[in-house]
C-alpha atoms as a PDB file:
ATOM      1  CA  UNK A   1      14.385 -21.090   8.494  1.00  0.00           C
ATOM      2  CA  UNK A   2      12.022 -19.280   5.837  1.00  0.00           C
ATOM      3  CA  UNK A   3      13.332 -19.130   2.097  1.00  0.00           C
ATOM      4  CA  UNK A   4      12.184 -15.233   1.559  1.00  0.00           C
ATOM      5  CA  UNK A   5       8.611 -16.433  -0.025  1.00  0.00           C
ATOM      6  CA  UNK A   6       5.358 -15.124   1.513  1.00  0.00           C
ATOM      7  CA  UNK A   7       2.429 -17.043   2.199  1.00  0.00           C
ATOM      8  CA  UNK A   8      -0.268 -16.647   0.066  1.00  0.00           C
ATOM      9  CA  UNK A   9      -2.389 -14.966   2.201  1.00  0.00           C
ATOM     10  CA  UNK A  10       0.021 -12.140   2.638  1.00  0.00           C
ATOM     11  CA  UNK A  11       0.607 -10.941  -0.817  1.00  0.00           C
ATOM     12  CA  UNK A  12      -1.472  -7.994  -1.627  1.00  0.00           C
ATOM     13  CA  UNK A  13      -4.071  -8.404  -4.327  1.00  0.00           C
ATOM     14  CA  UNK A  14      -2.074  -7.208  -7.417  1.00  0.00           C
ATOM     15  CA  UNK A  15       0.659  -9.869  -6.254  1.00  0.00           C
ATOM     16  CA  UNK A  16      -1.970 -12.043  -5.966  1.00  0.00           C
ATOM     17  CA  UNK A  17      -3.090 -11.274  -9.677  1.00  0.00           C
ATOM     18  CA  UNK A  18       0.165 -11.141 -11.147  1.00  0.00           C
ATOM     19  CA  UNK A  19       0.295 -14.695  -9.825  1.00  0.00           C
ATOM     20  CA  UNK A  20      -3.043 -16.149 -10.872  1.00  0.00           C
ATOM     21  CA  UNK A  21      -2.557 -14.843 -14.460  1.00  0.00           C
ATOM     22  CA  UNK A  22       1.372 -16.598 -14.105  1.00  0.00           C
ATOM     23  CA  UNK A  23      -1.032 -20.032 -13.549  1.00  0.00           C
ATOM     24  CA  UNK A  24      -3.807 -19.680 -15.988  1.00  0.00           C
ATOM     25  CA  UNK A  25      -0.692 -19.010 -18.737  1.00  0.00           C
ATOM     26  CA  UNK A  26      -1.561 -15.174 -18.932  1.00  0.00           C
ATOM     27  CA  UNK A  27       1.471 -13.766 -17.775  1.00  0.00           C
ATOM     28  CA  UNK A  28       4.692 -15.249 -19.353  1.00  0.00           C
ATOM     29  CA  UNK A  29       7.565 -16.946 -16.642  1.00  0.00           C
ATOM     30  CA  UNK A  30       9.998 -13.798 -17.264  1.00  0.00           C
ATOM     31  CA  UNK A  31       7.486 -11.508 -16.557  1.00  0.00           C
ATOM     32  CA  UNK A  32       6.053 -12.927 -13.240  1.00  0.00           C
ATOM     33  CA  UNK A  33       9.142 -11.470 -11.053  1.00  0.00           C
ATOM     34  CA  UNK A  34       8.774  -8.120 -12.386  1.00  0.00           C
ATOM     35  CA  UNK A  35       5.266  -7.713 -11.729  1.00  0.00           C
ATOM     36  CA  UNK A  36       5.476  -9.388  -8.172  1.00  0.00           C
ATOM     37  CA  UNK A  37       8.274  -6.386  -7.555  1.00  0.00           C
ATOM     38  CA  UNK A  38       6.122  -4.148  -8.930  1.00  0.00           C
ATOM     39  CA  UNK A  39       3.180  -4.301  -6.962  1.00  0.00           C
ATOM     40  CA  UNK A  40       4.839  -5.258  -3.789  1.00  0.00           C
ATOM     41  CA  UNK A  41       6.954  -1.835  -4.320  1.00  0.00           C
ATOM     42  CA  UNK A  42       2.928  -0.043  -4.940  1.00  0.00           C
ATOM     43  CA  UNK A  43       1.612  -1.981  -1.370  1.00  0.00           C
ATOM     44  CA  UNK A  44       4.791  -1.105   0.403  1.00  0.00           C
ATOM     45  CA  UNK A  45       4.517   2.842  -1.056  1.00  0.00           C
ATOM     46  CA  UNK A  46       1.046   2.756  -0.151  1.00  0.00           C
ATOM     47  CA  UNK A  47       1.598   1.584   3.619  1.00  0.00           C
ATOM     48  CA  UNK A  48       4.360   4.300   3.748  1.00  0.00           C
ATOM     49  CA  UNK A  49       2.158   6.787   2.854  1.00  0.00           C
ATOM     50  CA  UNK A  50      -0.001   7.887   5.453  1.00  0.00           C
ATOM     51  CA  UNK A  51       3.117   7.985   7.492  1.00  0.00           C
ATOM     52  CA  UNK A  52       5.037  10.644   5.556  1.00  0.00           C
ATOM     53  CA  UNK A  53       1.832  12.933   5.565  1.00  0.00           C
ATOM     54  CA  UNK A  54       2.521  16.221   7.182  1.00  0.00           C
ATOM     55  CA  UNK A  55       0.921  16.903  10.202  1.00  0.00           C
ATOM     56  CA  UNK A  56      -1.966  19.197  10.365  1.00  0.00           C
ATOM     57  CA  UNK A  57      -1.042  22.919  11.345  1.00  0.00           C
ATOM     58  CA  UNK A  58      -1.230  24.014  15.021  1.00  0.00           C
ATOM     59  CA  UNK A  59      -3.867  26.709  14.153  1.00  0.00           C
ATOM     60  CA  UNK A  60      -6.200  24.677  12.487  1.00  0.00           C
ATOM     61  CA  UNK A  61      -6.882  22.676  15.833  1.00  0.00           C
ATOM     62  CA  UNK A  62      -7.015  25.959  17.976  1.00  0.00           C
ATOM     63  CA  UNK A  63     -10.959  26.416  18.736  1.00  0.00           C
ATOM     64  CA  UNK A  64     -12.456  30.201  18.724  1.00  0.00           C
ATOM     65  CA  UNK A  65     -14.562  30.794  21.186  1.00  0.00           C
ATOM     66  CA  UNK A  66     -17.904  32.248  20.343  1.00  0.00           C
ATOM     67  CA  UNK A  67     -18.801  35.968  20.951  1.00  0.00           C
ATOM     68  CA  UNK A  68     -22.592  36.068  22.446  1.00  0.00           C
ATOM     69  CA  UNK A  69     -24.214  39.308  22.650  1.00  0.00           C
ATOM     70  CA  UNK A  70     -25.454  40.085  26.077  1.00  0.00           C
END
């Protein structure tokens, strides 16, 4: 059974860099979940995104055909 935590390899890069800085003693210990929240919250809006868009209107797709001179 997991415990919740994601391998490294699938946290997005600003989890990744919130972490990194947490081990090189950038980014104090009661900081590190709120920036892990953070930009999982960003990846997961950012995944979301390009479902919510609209969908392009019917007319735009709608060719014209060409009037040729005869």
């Amino acid at each position: 059974m997991s415990d919740g935590t994601a391998p490294v390899g699938r946290l997005s890069s600003g989890e990744q860099r919130a972490l990194a800085s947490f081990l090189a003693g950038r980014l104090p210990a009661g900081q590190l979940h709120a920036e892990l929240c953070r930009h999982r919250e960003a990846a997961l809006a950012a995944a979301v995104a390009p479902e919510m868009r609209e969908p392009a209107p019917a007319e735009a797709s709608i060719a014209v055909p060409a009037l040729h001179a005869a």
